[in-house]
Structures are given as structure tokens and as C-alpha cells.
Protein backbone atom coordinates (compact mmCIF):
# COMPACT_ATOMS: atom_id res chain seq x y z
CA UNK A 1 2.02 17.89 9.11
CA UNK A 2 0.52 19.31 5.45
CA UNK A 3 0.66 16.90 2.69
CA UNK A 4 0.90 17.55 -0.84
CA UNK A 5 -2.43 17.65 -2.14
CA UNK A 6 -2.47 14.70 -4.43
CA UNK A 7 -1.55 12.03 -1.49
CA UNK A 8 -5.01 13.17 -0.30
CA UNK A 9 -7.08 13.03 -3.85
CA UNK A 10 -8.29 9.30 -4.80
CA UNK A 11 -8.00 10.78 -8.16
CA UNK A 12 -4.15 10.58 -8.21
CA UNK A 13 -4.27 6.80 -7.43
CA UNK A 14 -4.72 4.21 -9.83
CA UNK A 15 -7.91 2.62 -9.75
CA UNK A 16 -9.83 0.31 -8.58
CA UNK A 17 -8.06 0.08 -5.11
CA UNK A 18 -9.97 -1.95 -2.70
CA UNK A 19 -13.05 -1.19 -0.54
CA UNK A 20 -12.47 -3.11 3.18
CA UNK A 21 -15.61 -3.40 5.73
CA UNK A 22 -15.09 -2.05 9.42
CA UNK A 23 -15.53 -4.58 11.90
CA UNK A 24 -16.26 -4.02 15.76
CA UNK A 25 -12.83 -5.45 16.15
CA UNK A 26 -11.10 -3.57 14.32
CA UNK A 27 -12.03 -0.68 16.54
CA UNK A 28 -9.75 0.64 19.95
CA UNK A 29 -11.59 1.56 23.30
CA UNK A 30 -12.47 4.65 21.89
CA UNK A 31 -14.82 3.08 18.85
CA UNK A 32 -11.90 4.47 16.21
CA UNK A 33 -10.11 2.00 13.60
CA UNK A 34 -7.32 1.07 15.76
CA UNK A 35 -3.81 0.99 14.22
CA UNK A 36 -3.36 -2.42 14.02
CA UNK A 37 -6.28 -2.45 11.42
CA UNK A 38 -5.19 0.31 9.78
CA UNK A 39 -2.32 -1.42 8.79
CA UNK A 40 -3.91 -4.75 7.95
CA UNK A 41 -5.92 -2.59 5.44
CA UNK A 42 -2.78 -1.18 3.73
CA UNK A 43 -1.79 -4.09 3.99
CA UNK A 44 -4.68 -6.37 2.19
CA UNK A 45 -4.64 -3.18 -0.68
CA UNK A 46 -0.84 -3.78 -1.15
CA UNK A 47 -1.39 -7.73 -1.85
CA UNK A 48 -4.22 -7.08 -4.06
CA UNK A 49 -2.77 -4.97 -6.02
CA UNK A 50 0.40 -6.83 -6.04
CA UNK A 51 -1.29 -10.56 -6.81
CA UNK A 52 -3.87 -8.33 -9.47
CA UNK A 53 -1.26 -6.93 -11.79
CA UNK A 54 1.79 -10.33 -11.19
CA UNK A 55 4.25 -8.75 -9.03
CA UNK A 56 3.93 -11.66 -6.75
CA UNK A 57 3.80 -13.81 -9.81
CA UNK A 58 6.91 -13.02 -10.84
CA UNK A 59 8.72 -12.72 -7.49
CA UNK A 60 7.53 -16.52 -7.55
CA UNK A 61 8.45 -17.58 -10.57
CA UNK A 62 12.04 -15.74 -10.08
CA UNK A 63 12.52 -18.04 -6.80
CA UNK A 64 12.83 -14.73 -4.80
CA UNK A 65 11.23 -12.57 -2.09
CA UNK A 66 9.65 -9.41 -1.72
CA UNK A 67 10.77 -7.65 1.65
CA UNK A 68 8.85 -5.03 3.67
CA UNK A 69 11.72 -3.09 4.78
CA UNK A 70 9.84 0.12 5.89
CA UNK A 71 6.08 0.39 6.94
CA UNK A 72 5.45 4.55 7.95
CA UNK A 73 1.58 5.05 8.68
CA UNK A 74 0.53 8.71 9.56
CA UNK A 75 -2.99 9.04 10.97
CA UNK A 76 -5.19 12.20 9.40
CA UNK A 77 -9.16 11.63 10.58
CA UNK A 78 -10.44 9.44 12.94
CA UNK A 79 -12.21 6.40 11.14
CA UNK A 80 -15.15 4.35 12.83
CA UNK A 81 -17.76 1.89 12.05
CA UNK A 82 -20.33 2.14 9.69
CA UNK A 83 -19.37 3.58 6.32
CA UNK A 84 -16.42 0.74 4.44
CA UNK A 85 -12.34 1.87 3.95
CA UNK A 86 -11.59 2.16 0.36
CA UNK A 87 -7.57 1.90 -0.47
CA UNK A 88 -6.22 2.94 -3.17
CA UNK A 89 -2.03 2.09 -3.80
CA UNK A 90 0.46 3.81 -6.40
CA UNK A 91 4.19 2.99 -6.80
CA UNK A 92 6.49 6.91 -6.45
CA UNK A 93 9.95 5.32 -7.12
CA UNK A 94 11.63 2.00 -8.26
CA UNK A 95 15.53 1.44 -7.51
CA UNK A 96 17.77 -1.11 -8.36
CA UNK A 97 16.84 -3.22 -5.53
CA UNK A 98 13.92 -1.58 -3.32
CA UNK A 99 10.60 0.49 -4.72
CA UNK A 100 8.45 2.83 -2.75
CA UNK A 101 4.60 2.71 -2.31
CA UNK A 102 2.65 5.10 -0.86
CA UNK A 103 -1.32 4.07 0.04
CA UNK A 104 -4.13 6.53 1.11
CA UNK A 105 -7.07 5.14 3.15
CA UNK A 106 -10.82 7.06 2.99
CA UNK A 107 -13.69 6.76 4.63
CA UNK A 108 -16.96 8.24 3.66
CA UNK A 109 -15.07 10.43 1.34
CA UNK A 110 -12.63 11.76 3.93
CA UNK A 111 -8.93 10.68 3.85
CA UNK A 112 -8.18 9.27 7.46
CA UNK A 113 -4.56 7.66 6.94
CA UNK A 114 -1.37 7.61 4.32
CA UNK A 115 0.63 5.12 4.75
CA UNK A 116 4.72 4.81 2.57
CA UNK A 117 5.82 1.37 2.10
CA UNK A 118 9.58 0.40 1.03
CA UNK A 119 9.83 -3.45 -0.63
CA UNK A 120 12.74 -4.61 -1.65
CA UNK A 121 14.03 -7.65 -3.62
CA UNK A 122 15.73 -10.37 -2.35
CA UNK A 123 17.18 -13.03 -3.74
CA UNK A 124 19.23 -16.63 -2.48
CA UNK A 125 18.50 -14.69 0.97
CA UNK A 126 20.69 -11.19 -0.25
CA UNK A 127 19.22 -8.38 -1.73
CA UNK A 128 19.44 -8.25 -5.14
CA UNK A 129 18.01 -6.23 -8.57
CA UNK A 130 14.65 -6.52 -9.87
CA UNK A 131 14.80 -9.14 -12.36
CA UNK A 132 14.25 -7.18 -15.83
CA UNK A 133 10.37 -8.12 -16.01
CA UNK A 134 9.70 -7.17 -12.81
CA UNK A 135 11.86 -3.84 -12.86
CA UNK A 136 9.90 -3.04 -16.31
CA UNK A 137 6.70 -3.84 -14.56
CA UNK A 138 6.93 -1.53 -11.59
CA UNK A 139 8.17 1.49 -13.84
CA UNK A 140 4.86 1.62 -16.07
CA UNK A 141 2.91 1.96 -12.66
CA UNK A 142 4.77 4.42 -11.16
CA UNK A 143 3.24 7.99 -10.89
CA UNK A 144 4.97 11.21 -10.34
């Protein structure tokens, strides 16, 4: 599968994404980041970036959730130990109720992994619109 050529440039993603260290358990029988890690890395990027800029901040103070309704990961390069993961996160659409994410992972300047993310908003346990804050929040990060 080809991907457009800014999902692959660090360049395109806002900065400073986070750098992660590989562990010798985060690796599979084969010594290569195993997929499980992979996604905790995506993972630990999204929450930084989230807690960094007050998404989660205002989720909170709005009494609602944040829902993970979609996690796709597609693996490009091997990764291993030695050299750290550095993730970098950018927002490609808000809706009414849901946004999009999509992450890239590199190590030791090579892209291994992209991952797309869909959150949505819930509130009182339904989904529900971004409150007005949040909504305006989201749009000045979104690229593309």
C-alpha cells in the first residue's frame, strides 16, 4: 500500500511529538517492536499531545468522555532496539461529534508505522457535539 507522501515526512506533523525508548519487552520473538507496543506508543503520543494542548482538560471540565472508536495501525519498516521511537500526531478532520487523528512512528529516521485514530465525544453516556471550546480547539490544529 503507497501512502501519500506527507503521512511519511515528520515535517508535515506538528511538533514536538514525543520520543519513546525501546525496551527488550517491547520486542516479539523475532527482536522487532511487537504490535502491542506499537500501539502503546501511539498511544502515549495521543495523550501527550492531548493533556499538552487541554483537550483532556476540557473533556473534564465538560463532565464528558473522549471515545476511541477506531484504532487502524499499518506496519511500514521493521523497528528494533537500540535507536528511540519518535511520534509525532496531527488532527485531518473534526465532525460534529467524532475527529480523526492520524500518527506516524520513526525510528532512526525511517518511518516504520502510521497509525488513524477516530475519537469521538460523549456525553451523559450518548454521543454528543464538541462543546464549542473544544470544537474551536481541534479546528486550529487540524492540517490538510
Amino acid at each position: 500500500m503507497r501512502f501519500p507522501a506527507d503521512r511519511l515526512d515528520p515535517e508535515c506533523y506538528p511538533e514536538p511529538g514525543v520520543t519513546l525508548p525501546v525496551f527488550y519487552g517491547d520486542l516479539d520473538t523475532n527482536r522487532h517492536i511487537n504490535n502491542v507496543s506499537m500501539g502503546r506508543f501511539f498511544e502515549h503520543a495521543r495523550f501527550t499531545l492531548h493533556t499538552g494542548i487541554g483537550i483532556d482538560a476540557i473533556v473534564h471540565r465538560t463532565r464528558g468522555r473522549m471515545l476511541i472508536a477506531r484504532v487502524a495501525v499499518d506496519y511500514l519498516h521493521e523497528g528494533g532496539l537500540g535507536p528511540p521511537v519518535h511520534v509525532r500526531t496531527r488532527i485531518k478532520q473534526v465532525g460534529r461529534t467524532s475527529m480523526v487523528e492520524e500518527q506516524a512512528a520513526w525510528q532512526d529516521g525511517a518511518c516504520i508505522a502510521l497509525a488513524e485514530i477516530v475519537g469521538a465525544y460523549r456525553h451523559n453516556g450518548e454521543a454528543a457535539e464538541w462543546p464549542e471550546d473544544l470544537r474551536a480547539l481541534l479546528l486550529t490544529l487540524k492540517t490538510g
